[in-house]
PDB file of N, CA and C in Angstrom:
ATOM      1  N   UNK A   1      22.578  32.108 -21.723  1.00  0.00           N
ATOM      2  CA  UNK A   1      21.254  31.524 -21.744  1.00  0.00           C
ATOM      3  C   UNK A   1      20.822  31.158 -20.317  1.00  0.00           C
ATOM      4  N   UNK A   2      21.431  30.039 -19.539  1.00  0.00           N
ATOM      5  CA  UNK A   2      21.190  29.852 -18.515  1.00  0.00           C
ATOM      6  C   UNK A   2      22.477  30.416 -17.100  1.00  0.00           C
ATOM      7  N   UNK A   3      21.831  31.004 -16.420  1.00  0.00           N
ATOM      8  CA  UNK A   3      23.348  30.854 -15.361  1.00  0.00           C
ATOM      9  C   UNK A   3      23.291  29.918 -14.140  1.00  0.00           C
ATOM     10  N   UNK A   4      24.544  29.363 -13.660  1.00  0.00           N
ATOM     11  CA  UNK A   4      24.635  28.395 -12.834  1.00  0.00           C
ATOM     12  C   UNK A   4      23.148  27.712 -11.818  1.00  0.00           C
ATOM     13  N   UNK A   5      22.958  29.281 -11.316  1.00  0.00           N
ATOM     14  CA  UNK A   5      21.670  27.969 -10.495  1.00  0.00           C
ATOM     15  C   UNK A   5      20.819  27.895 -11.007  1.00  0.00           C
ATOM     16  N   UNK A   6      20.429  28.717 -12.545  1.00  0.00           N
ATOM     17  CA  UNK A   6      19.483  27.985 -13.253  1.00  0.00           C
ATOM     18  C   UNK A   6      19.267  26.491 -13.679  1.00  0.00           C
ATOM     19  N   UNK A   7      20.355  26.049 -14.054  1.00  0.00           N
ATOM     20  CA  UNK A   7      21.443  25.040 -14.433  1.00  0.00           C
ATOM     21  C   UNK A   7      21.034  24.003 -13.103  1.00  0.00           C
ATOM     22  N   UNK A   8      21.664  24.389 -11.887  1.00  0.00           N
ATOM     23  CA  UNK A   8      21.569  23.535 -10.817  1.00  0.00           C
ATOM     24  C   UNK A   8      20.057  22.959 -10.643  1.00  0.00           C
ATOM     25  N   UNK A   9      19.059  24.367 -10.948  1.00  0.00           N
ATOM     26  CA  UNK A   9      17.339  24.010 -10.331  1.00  0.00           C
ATOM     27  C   UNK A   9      16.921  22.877 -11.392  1.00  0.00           C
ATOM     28  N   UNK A  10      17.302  23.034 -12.637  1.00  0.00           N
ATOM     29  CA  UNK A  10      16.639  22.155 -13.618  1.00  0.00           C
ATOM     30  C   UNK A  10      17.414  20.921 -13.567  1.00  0.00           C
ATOM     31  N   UNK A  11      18.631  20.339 -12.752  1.00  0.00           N
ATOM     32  CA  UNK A  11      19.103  19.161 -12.843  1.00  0.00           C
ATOM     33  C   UNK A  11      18.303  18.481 -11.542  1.00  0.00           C
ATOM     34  N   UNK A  12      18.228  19.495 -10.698  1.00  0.00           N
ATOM     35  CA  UNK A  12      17.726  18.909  -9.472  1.00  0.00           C
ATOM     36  C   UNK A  12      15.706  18.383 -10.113  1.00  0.00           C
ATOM     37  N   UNK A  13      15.464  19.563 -10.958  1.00  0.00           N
ATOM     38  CA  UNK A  13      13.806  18.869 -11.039  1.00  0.00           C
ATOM     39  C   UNK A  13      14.393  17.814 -11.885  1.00  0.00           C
ATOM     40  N   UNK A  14      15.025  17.450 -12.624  1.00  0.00           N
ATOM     41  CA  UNK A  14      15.042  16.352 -13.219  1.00  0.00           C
ATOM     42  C   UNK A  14      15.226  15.282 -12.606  1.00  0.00           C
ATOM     43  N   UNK A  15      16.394  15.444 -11.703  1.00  0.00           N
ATOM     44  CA  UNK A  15      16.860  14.320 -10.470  1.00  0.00           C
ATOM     45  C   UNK A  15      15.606  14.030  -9.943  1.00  0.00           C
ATOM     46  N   UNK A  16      14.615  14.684  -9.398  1.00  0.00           N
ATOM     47  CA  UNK A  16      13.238  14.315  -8.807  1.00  0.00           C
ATOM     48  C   UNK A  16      12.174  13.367  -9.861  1.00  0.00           C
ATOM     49  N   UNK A  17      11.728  14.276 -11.030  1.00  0.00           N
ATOM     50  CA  UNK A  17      11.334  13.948 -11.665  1.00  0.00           C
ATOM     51  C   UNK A  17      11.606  12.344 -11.994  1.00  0.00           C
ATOM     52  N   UNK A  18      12.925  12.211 -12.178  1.00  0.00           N
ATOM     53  CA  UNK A  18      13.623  10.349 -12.662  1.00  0.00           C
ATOM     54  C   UNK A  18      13.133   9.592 -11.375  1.00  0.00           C
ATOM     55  N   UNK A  19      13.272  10.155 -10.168  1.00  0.00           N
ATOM     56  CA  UNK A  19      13.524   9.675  -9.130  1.00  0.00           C
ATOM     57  C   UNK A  19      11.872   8.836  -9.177  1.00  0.00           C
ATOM     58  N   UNK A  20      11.134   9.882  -8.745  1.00  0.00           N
ATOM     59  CA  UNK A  20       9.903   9.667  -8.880  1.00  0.00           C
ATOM     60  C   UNK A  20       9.249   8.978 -10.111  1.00  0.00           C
ATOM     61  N   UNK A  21       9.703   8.456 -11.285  1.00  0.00           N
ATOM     62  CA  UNK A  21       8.860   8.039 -12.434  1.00  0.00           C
ATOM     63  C   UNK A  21       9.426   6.300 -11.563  1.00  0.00           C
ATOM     64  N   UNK A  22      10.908   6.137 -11.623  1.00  0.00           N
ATOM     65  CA  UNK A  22      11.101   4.980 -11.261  1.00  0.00           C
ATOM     66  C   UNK A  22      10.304   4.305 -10.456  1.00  0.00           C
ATOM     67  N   UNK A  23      10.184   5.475  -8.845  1.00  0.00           N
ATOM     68  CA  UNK A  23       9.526   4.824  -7.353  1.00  0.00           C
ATOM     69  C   UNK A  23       7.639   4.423  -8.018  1.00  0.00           C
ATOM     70  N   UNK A  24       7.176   4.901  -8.724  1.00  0.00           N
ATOM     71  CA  UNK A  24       6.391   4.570  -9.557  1.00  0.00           C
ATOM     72  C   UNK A  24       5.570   3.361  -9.852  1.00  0.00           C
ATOM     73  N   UNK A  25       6.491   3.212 -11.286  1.00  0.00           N
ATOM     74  CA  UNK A  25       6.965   2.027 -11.888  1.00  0.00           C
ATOM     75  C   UNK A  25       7.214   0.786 -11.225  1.00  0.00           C
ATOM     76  N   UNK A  26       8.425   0.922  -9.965  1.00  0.00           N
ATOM     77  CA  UNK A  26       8.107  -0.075  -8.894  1.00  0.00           C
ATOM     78  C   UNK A  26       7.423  -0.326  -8.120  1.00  0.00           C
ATOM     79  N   UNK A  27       6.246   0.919  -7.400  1.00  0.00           N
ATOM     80  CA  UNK A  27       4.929   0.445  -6.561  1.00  0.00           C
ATOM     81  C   UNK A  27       4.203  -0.025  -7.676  1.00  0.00           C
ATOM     82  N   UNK A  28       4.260  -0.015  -8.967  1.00  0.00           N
ATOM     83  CA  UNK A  28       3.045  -0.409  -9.849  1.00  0.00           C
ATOM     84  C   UNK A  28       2.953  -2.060 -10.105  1.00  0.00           C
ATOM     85  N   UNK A  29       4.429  -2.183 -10.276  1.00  0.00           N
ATOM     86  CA  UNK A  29       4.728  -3.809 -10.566  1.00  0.00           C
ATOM     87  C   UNK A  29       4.810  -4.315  -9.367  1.00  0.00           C
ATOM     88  N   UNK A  30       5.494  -4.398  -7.754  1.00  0.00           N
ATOM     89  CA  UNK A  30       5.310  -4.404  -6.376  1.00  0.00           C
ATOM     90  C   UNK A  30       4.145  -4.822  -5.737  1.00  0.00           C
ATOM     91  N   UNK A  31       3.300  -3.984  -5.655  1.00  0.00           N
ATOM     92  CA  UNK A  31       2.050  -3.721  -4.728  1.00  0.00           C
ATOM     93  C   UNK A  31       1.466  -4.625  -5.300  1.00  0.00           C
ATOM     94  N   UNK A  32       0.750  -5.077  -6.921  1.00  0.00           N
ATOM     95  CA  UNK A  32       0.167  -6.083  -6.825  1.00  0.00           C
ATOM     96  C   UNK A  32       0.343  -7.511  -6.568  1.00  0.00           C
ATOM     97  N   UNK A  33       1.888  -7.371  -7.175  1.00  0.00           N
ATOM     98  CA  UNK A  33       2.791  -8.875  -6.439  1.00  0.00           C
ATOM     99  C   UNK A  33       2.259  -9.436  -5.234  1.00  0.00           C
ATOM    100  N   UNK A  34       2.510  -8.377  -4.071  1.00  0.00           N
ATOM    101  CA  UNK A  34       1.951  -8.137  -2.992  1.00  0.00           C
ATOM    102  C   UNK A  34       1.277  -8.873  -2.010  1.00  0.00           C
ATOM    103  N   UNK A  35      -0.105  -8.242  -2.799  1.00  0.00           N
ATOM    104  CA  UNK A  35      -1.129  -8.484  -2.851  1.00  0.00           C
ATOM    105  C   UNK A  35      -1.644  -9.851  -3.667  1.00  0.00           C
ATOM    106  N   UNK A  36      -1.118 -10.518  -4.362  1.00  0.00           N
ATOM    107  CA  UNK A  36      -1.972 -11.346  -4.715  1.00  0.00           C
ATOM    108  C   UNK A  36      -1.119 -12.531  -4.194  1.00  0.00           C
ATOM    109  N   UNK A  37       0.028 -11.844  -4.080  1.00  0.00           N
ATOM    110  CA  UNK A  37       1.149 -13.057  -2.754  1.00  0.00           C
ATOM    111  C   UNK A  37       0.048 -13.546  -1.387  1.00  0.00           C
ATOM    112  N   UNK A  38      -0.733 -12.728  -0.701  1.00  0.00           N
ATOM    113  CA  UNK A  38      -1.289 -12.389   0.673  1.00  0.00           C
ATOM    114  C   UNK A  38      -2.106 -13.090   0.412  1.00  0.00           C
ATOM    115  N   UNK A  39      -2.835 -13.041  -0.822  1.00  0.00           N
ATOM    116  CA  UNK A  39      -4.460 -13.536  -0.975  1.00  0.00           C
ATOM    117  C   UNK A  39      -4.172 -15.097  -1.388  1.00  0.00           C
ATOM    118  N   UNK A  40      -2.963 -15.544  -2.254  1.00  0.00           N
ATOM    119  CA  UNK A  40      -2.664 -16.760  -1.981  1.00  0.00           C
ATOM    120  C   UNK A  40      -2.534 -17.573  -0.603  1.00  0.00           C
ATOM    121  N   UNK A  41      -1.763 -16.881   0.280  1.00  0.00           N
ATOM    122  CA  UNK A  41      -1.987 -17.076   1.584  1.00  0.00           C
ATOM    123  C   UNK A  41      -2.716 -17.421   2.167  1.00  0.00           C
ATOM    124  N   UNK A  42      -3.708 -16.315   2.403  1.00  0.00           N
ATOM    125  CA  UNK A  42      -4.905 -16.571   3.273  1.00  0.00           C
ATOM    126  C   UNK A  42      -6.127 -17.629   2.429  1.00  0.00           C
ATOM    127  N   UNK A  43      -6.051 -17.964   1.641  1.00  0.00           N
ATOM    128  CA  UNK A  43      -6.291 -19.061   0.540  1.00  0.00           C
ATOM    129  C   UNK A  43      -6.125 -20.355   1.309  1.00  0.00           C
ATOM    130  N   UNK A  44      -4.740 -20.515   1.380  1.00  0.00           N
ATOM    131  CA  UNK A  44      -3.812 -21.852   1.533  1.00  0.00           C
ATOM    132  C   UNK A  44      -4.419 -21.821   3.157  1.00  0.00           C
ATOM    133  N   UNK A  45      -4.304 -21.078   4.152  1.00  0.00           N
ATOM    134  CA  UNK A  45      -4.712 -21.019   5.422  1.00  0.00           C
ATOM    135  C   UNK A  45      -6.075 -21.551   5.649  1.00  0.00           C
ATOM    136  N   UNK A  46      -6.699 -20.926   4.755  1.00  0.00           N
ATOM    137  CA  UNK A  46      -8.150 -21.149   5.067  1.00  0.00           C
ATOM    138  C   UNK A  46      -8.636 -22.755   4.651  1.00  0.00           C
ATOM    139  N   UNK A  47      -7.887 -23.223   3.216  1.00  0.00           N
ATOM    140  CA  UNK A  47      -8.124 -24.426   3.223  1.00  0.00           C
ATOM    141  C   UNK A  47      -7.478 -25.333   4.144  1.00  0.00           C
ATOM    142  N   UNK A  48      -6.413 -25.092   4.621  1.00  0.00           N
ATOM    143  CA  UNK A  48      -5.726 -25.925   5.579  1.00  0.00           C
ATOM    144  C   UNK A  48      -6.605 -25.897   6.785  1.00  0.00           C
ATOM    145  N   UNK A  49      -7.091 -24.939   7.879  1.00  0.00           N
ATOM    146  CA  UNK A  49      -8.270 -24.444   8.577  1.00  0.00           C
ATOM    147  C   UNK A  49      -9.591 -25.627   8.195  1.00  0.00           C
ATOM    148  N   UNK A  50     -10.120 -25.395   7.091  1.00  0.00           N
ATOM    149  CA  UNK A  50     -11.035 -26.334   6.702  1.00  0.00           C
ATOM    150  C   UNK A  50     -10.570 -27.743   6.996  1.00  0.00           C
ATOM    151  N   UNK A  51      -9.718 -27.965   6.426  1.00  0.00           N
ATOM    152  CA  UNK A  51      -9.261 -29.578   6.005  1.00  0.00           C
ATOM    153  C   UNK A  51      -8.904 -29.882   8.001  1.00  0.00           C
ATOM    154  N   UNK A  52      -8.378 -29.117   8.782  1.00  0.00           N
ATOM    155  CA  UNK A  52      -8.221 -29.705  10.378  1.00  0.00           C
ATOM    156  C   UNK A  52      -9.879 -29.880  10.825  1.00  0.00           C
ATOM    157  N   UNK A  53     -10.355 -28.501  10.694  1.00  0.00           N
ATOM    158  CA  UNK A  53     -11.875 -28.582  11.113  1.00  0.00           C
ATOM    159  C   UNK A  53     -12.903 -30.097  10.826  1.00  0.00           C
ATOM    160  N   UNK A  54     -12.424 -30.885   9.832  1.00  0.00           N
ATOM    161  CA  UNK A  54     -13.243 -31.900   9.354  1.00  0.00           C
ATOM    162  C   UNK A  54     -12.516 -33.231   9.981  1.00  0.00           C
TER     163      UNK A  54
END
């Protein structure tokens, strides 16, 4: 049915394939963390900024 580097090509797209669904999955949950980590930030800065300014 299959011979060896048939065998080899379809473990390797799979190896990619997994590879890539994971790296994914983690920029999806990640990046907004992120991001709404930063915007807390510059939040806290800006009121602190305010609160010296007065």
């Amino acid at each position: 049915m299959f011979d060896f580097n048939q065998y080899l090509g379809f473990l390797a797209f799979l190896t990619i394939l997994t590879i890539g669904f994971w790296l994914m999955i983690f920029l999806v949950s990640f990046i907004p963390y992120w991001i709404g980590g930063a915007l807390v930030e510059h939040f806290k800065l800006k009121k602190q900024k305010a609160s010296q300014d007065e």
